[in-house]
C-alpha atoms as a PDB file:
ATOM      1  CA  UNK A   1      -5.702  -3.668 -21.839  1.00  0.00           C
ATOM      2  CA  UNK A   2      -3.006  -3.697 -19.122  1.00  0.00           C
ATOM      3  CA  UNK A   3      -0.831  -0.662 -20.941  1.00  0.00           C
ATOM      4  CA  UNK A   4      -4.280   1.312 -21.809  1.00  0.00           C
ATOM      5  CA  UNK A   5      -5.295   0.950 -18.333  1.00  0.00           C
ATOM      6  CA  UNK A   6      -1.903   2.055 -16.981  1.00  0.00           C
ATOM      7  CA  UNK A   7      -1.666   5.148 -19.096  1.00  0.00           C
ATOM      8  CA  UNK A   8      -4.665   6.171 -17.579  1.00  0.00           C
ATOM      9  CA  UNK A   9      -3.636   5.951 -14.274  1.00  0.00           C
ATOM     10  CA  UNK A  10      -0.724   8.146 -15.495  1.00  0.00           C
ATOM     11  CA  UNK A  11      -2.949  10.608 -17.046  1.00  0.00           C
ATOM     12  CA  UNK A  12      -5.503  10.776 -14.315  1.00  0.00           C
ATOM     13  CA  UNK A  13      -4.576   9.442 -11.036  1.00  0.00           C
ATOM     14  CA  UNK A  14      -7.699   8.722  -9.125  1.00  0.00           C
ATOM     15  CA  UNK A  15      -9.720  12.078  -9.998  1.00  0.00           C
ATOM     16  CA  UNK A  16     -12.157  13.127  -7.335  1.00  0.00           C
ATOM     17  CA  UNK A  17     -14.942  13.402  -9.270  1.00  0.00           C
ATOM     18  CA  UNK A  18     -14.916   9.945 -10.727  1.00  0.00           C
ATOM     19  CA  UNK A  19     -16.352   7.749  -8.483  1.00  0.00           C
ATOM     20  CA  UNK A  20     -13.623   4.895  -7.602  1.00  0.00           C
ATOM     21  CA  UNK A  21     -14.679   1.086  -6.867  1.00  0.00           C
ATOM     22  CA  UNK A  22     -13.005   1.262  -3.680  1.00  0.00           C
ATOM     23  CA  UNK A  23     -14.712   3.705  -1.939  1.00  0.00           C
ATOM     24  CA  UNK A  24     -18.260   1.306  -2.754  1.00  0.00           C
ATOM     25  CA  UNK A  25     -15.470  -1.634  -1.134  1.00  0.00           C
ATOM     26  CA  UNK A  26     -15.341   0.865   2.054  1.00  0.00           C
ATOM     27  CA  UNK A  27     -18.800   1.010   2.387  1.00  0.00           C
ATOM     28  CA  UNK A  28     -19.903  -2.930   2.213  1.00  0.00           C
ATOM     29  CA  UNK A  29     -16.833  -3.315   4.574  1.00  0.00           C
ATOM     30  CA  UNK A  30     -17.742  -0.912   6.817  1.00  0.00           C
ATOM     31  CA  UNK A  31     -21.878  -1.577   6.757  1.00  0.00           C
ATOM     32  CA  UNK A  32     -20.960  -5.229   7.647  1.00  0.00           C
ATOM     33  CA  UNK A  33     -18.648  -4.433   9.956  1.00  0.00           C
ATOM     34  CA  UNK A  34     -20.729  -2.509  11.922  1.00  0.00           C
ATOM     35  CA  UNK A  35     -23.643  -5.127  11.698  1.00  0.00           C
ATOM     36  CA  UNK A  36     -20.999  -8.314  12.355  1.00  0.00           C
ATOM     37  CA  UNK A  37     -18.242  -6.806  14.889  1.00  0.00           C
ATOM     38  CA  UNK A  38     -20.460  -7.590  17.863  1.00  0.00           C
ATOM     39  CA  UNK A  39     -21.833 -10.031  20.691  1.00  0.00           C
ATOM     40  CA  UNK A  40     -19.680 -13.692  19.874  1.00  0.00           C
ATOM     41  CA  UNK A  41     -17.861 -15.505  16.892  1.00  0.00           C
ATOM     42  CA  UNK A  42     -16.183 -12.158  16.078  1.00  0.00           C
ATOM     43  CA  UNK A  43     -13.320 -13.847  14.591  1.00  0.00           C
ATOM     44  CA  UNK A  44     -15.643 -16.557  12.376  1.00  0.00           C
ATOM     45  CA  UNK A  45     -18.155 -13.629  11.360  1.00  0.00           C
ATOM     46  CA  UNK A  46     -14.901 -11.397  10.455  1.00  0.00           C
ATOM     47  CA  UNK A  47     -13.662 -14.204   7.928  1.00  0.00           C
ATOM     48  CA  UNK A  48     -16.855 -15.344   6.315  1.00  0.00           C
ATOM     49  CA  UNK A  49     -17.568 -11.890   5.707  1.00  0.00           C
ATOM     50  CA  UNK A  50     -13.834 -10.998   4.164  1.00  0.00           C
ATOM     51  CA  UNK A  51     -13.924 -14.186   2.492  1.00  0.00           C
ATOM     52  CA  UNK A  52     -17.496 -13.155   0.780  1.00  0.00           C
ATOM     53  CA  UNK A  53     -16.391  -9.620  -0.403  1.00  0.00           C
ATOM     54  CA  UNK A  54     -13.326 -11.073  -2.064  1.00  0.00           C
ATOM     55  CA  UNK A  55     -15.134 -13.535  -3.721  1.00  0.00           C
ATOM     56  CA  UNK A  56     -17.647 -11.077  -4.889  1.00  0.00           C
ATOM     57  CA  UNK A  57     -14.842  -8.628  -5.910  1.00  0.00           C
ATOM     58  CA  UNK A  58     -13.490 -11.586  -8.009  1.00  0.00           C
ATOM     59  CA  UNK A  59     -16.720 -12.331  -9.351  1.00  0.00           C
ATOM     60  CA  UNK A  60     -17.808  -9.371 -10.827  1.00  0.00           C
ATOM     61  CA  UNK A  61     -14.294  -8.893 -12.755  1.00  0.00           C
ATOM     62  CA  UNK A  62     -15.039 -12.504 -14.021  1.00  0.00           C
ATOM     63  CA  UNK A  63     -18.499 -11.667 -15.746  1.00  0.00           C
ATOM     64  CA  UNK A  64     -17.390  -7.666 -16.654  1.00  0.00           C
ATOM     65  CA  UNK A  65     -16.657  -7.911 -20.844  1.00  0.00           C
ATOM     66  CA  UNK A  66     -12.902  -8.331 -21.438  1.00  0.00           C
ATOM     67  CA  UNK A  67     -12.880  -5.320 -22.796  1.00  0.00           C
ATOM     68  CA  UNK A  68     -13.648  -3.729 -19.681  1.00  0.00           C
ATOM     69  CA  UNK A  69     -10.265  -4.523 -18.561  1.00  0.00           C
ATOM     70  CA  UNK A  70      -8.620  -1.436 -18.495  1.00  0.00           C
ATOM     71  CA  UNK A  71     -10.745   0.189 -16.878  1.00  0.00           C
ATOM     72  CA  UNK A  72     -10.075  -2.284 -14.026  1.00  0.00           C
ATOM     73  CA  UNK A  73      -6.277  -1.932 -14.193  1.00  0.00           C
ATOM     74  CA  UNK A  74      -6.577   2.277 -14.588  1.00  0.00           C
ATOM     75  CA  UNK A  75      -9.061   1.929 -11.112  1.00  0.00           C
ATOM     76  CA  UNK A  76      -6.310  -0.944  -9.002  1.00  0.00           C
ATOM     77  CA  UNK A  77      -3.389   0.744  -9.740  1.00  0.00           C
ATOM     78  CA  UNK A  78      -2.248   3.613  -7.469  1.00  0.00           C
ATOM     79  CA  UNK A  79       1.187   5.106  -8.196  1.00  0.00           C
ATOM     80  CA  UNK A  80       0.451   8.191  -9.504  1.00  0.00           C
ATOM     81  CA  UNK A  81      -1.984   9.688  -6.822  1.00  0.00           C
ATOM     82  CA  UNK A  82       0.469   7.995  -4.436  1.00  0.00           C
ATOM     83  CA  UNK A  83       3.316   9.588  -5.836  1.00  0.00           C
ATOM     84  CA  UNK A  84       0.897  12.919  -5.661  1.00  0.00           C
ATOM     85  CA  UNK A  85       0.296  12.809  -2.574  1.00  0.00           C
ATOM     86  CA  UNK A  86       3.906  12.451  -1.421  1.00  0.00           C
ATOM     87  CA  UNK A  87       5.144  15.207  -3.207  1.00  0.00           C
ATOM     88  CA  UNK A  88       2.268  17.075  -1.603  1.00  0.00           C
ATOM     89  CA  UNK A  89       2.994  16.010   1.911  1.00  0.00           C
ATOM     90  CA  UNK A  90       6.324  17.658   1.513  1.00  0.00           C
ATOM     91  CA  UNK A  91       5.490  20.869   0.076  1.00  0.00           C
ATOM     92  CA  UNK A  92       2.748  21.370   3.087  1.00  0.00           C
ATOM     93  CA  UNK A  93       4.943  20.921   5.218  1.00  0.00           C
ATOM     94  CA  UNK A  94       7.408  23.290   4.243  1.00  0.00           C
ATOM     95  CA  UNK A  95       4.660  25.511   4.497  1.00  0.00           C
ATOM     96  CA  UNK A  96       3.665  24.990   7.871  1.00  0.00           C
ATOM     97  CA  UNK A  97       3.583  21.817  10.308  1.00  0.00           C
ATOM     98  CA  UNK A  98      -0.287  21.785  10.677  1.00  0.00           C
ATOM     99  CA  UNK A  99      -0.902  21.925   6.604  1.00  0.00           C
ATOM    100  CA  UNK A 100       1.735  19.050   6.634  1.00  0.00           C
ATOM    101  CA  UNK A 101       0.296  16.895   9.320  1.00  0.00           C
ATOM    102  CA  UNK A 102      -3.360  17.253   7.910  1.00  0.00           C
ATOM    103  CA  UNK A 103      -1.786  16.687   4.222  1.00  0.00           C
ATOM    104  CA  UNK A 104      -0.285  13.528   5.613  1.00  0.00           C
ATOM    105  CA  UNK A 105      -3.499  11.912   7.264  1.00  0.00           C
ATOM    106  CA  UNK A 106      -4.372  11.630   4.213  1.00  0.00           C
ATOM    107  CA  UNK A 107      -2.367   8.689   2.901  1.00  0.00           C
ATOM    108  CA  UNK A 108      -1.468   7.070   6.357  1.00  0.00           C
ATOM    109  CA  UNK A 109      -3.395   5.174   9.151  1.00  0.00           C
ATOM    110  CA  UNK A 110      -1.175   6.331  12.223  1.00  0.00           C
ATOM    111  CA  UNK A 111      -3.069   9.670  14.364  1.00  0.00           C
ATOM    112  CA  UNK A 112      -0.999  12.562  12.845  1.00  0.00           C
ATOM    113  CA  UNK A 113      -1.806  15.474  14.964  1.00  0.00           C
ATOM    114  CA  UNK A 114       1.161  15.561  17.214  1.00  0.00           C
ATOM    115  CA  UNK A 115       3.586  14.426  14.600  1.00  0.00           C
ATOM    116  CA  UNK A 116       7.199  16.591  14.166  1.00  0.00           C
ATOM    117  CA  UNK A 117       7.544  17.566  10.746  1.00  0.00           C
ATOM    118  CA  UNK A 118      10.327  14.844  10.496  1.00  0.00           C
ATOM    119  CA  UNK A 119       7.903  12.595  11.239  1.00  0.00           C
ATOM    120  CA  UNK A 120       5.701  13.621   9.151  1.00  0.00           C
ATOM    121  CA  UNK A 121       8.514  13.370   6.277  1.00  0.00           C
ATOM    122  CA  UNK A 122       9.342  10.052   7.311  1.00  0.00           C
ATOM    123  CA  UNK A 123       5.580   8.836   7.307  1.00  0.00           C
ATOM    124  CA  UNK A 124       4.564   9.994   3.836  1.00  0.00           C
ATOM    125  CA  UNK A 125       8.534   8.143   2.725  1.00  0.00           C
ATOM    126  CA  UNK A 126       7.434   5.077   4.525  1.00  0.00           C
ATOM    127  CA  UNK A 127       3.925   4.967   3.254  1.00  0.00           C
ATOM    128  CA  UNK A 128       5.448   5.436  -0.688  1.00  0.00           C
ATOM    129  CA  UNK A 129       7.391   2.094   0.122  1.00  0.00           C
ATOM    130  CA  UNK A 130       4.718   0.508   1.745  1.00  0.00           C
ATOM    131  CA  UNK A 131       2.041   1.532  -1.253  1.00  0.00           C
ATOM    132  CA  UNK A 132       4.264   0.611  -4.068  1.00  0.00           C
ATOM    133  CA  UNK A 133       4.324  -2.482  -2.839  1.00  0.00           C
ATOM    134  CA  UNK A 134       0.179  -2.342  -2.170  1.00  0.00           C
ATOM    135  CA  UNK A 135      -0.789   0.154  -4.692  1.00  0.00           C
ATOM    136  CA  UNK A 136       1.211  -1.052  -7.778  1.00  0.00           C
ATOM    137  CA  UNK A 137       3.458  -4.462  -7.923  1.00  0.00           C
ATOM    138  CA  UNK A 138       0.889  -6.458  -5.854  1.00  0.00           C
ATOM    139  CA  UNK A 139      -2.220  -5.632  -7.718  1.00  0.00           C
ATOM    140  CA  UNK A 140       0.298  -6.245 -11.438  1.00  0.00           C
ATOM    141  CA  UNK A 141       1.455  -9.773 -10.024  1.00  0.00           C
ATOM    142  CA  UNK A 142      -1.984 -10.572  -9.159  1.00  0.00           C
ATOM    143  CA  UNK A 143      -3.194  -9.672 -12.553  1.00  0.00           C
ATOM    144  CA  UNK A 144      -0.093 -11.462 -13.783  1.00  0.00           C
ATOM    145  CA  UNK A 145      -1.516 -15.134 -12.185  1.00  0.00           C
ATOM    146  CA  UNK A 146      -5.434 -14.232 -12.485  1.00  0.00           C
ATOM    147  CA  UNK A 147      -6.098 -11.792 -14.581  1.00  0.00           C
ATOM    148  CA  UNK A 148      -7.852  -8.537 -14.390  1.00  0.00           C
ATOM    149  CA  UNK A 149     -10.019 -10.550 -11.627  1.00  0.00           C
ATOM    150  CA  UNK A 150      -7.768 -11.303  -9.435  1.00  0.00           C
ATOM    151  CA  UNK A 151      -6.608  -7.883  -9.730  1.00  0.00           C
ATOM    152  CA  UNK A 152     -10.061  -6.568  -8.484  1.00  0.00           C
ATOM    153  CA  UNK A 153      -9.914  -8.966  -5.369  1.00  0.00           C
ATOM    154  CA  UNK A 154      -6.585  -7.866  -4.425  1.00  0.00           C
ATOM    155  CA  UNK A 155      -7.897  -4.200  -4.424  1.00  0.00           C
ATOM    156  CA  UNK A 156     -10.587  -5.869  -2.065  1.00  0.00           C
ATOM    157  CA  UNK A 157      -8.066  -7.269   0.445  1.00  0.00           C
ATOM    158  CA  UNK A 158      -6.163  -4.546   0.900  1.00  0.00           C
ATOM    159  CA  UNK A 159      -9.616  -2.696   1.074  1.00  0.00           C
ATOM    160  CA  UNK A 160     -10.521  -5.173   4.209  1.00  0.00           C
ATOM    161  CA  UNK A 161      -7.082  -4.923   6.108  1.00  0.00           C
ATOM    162  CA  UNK A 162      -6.702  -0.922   5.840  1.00  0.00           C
ATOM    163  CA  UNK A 163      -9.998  -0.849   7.532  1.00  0.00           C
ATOM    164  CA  UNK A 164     -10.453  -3.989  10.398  1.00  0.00           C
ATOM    165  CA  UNK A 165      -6.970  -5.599   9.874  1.00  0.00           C
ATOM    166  CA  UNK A 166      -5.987  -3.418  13.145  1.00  0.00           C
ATOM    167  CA  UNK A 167      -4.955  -5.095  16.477  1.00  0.00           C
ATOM    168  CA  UNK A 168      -7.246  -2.689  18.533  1.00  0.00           C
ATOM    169  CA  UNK A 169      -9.471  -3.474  20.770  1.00  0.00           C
ATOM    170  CA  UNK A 170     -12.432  -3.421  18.336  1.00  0.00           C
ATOM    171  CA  UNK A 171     -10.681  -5.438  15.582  1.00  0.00           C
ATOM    172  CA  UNK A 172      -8.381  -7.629  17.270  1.00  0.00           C
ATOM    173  CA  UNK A 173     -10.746 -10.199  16.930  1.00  0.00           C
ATOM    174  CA  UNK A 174     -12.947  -9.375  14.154  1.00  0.00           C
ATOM    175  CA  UNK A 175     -10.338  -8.313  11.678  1.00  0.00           C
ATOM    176  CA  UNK A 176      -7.362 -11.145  12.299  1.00  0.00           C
ATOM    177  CA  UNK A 177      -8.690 -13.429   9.186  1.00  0.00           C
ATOM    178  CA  UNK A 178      -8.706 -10.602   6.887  1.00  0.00           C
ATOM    179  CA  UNK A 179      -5.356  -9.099   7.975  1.00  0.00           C
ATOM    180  CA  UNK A 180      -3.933 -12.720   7.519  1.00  0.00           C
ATOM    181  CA  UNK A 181      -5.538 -12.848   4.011  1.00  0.00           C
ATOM    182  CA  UNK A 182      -3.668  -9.630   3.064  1.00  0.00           C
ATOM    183  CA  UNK A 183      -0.178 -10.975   4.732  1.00  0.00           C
ATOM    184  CA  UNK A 184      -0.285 -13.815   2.589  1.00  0.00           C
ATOM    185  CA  UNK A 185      -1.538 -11.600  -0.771  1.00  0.00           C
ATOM    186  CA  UNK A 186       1.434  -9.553  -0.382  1.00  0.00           C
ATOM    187  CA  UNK A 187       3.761 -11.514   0.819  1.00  0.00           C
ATOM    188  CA  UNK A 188       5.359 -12.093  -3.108  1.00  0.00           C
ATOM    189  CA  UNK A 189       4.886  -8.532  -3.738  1.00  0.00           C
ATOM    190  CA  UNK A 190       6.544  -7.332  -1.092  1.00  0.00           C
ATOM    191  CA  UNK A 191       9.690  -8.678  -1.528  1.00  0.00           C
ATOM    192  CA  UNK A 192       9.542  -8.171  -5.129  1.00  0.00           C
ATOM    193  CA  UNK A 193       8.789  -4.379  -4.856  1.00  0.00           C
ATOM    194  CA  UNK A 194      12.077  -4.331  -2.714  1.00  0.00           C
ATOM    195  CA  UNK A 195      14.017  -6.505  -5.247  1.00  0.00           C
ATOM    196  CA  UNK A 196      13.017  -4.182  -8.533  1.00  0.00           C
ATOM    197  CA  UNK A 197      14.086  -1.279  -6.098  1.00  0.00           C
ATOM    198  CA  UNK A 198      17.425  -2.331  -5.696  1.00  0.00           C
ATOM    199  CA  UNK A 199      17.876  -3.107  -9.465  1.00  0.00           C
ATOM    200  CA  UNK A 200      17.062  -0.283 -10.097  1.00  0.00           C
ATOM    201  CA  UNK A 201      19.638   1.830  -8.162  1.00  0.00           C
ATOM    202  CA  UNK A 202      21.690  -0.867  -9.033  1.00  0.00           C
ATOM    203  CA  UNK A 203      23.240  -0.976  -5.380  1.00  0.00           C
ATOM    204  CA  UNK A 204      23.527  -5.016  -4.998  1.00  0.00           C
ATOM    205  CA  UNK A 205      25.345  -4.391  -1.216  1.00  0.00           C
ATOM    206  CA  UNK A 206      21.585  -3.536  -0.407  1.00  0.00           C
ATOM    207  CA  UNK A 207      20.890  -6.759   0.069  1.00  0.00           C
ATOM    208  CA  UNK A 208      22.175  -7.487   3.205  1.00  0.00           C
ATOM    209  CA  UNK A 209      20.447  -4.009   4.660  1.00  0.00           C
ATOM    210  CA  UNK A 210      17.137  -5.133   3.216  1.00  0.00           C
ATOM    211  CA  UNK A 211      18.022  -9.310   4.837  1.00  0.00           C
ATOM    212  CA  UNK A 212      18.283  -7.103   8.199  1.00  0.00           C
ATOM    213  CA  UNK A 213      16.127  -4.948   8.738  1.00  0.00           C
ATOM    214  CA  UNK A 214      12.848  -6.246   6.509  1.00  0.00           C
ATOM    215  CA  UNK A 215      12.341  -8.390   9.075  1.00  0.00           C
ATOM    216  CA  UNK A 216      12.175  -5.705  11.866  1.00  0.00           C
ATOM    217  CA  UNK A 217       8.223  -4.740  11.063  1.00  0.00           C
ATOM    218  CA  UNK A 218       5.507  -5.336  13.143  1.00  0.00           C
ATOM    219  CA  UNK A 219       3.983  -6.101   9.358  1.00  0.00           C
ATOM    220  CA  UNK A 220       5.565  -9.622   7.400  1.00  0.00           C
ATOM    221  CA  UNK A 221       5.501  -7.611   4.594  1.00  0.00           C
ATOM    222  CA  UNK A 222       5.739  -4.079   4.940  1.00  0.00           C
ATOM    223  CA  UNK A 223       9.283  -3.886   6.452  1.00  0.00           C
ATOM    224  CA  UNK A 224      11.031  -5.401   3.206  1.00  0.00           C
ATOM    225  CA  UNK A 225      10.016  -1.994   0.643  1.00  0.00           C
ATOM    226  CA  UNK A 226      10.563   0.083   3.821  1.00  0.00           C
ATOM    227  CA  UNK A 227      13.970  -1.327   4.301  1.00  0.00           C
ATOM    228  CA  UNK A 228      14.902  -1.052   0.979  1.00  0.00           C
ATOM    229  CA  UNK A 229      14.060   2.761   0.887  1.00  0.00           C
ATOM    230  CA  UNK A 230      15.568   3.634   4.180  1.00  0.00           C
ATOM    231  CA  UNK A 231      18.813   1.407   3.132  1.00  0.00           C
ATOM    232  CA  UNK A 232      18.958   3.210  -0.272  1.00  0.00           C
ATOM    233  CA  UNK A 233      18.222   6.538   1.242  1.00  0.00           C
ATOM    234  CA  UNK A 234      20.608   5.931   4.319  1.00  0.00           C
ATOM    235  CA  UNK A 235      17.721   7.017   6.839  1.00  0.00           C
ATOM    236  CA  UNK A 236      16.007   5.262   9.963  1.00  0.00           C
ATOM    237  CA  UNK A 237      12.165   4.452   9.480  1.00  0.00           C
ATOM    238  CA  UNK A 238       9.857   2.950  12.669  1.00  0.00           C
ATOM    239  CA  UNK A 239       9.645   3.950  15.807  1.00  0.00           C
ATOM    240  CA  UNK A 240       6.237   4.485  17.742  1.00  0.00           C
ATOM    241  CA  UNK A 241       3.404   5.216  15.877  1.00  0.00           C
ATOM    242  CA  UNK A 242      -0.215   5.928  17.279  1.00  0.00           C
ATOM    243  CA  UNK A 243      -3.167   4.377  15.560  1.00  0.00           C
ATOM    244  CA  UNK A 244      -6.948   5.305  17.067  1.00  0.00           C
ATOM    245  CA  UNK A 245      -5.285   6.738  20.263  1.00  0.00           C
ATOM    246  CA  UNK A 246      -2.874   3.343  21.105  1.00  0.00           C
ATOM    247  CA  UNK A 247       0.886   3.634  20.560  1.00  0.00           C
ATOM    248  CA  UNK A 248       2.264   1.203  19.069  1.00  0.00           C
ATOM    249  CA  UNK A 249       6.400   1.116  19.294  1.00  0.00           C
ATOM    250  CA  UNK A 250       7.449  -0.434  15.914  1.00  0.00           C
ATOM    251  CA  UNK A 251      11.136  -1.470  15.352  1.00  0.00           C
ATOM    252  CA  UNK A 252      13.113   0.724  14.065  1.00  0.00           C
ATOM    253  CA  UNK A 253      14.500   0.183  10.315  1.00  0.00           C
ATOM    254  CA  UNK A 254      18.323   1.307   9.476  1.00  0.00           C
ATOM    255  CA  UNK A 255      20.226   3.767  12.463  1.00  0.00           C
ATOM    256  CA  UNK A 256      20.751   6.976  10.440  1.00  0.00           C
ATOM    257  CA  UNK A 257      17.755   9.336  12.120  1.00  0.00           C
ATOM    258  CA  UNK A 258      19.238  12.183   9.634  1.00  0.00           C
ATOM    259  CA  UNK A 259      16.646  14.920   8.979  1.00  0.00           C
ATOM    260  CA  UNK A 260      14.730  13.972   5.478  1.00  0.00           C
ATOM    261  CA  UNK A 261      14.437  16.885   2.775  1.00  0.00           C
ATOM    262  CA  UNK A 262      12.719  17.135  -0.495  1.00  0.00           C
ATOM    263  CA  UNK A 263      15.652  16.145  -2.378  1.00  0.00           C
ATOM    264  CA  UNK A 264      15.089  12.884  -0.420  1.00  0.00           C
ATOM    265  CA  UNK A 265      11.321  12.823  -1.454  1.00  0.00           C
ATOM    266  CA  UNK A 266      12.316  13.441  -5.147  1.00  0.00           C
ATOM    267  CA  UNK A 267      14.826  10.820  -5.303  1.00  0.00           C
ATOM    268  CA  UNK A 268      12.158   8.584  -3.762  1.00  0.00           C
ATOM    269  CA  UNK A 269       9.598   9.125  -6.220  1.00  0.00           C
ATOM    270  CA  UNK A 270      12.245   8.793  -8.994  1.00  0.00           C
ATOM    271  CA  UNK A 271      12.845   5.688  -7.920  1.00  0.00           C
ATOM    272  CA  UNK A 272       8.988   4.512  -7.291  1.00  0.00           C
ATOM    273  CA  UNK A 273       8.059   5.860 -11.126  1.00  0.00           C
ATOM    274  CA  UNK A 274      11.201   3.034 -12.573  1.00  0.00           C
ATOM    275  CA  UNK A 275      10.121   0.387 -10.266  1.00  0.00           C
ATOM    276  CA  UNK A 276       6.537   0.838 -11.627  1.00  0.00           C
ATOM    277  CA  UNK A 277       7.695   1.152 -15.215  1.00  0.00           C
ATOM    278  CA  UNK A 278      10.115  -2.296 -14.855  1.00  0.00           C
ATOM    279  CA  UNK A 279       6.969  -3.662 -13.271  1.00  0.00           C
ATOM    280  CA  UNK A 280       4.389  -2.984 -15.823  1.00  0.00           C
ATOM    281  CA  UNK A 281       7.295  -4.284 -18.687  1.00  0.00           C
ATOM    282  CA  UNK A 282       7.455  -7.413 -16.053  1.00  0.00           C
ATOM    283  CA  UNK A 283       3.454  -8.016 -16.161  1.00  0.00           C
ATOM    284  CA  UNK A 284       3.366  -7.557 -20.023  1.00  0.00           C
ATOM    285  CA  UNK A 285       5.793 -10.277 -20.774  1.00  0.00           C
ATOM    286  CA  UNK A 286       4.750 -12.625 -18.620  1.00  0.00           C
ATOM    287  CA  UNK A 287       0.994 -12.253 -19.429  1.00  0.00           C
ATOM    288  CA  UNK A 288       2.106 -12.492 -23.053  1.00  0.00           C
ATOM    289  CA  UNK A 289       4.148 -15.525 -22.420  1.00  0.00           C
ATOM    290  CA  UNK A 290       2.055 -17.510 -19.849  1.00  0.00           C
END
């Protein structure tokens, strides 16, 4: 089920016109959002209803036929439209800043309309490290300890924290117990992501770049693929991003601010599509063992 469900995703990607479980996620989030995130309790009202979804996500992989499995892997996993979308960032933007910023809003949070075309490089780089941590080892070592289940209500916290796990004014409160959910889903995956990446470049001195600087995220988590991709690429990621019109001055990750080129992208995805492949060989024997 896991390999028939990962081929898929290889094959397909997340084709727009199959409809994908997430975007129905969006929509409960966002309908009880809007009906919760008001008057008091914000906080309580934000948890109960994260805590609800997840359980329901879980729930409905439980009583799905085993052999709907694969179809839950091939819909949780990620890498190839993330890979996609990279790649595309990089070609728009070689094409024009404007096609690159509005090709790059599409796979980041951060307000992209003033963004350099370096940042705009650096944004789709960081958000490949970031999402093959989110998009591809976390949901595998959640199916790796629950099954294709728990794989389904990982896809739902990460659903929850891209959308209310913000510390803006309208979901500092509301979205806290959610976005501490997801810190503590990922926080495994995260440093395993940046493990598999240094094994497989096979540069061991990384080590000490990732001890440094994965700590230096406004995110537990995030910093540790980030750091491993700016260490192996010998770049600088961070700096101030803007989310929903609030700047937000992240620490910076490595001290080269070189200019980043497509070779740099292609590289990058080279080493995503291993990290994936040792991954998926990592979930099989496990789930075959345990």
């Amino acid at each position: 089920m896991l390999i028939a469900g990962w081929e898929l995703d290889r094959l397909l990607g997340d084709p727009s016109w199959l409809p994908h479980p997430v975007v129905g996620f969006g929509k409960l989030i966002g309908w009880g959002e809007r009906w919760l995130n008001k008057g008091t309790w914000q906080r309580l009202k934000g948890g109960i209803m994260a805590i609800v979804l997840i359980l329901l996500a879980f729930g409905i992989g439980w009583i799905l036929p085993r052999y709907c499995d694969f179809i839950i892997v091939f819909f949780c996993l990620a890498g190839t439209t993330l890979m996609r979308e990279v790649r595309q960032v990089f070609i728009a933007v070689d094409r024009s800043l404007d096609e690159g910023r509005q090709q790059v809003a599409r796979i980041v949070g951060r307000d992209t309309a003033n963004l350099t075309a370096q940042e705009v490089r650096t944004a789709a780089l960081e958000t490949l490290a970031e999402n093959l941590s989110d998009g591809v080892v976390a949901p595998l070592f959640w199916y790796i300890l629950l099954g294709a289940p728990g794989m389904l209500a990982y896809k739902m916290v990460n659903t929850l924290d891209s959308m209310i796990g913000y510390r803006t004014e309208r979901y500092c409160r509301f979205g806290t117990i959610a976005a501490r959910i997801d810190d503590i889903a990922n926080y495994i995956p995260a440093r395993l992501t940046a493990l598999l990446m240094i094994l497989v470049t096979g540069r061991f001195s990384l080590f000490r770049f990732v001890w440094r600087y994965g700590r230096c995220h406004a995110s537990p988590n995030s910093g540790w693929p980030e750091a491993a991709l700016a260490g192996i690429l010998n770049c600088r990621f961070g700096g101030p991003h803007d989310y929903f019109g609030q700047t937000f001055d992240k620490p910076y990750i490595g001290t080269n601010d070189r200019l980043l080129t497509t070779q740099d992208m292609m590289r990058s995805i080279r080493i995503a599509v291993v990290t994936e492949v040792l991954m998926v060989l990592i979930t099989c024997t496990l789930s075959y063992v345990l």
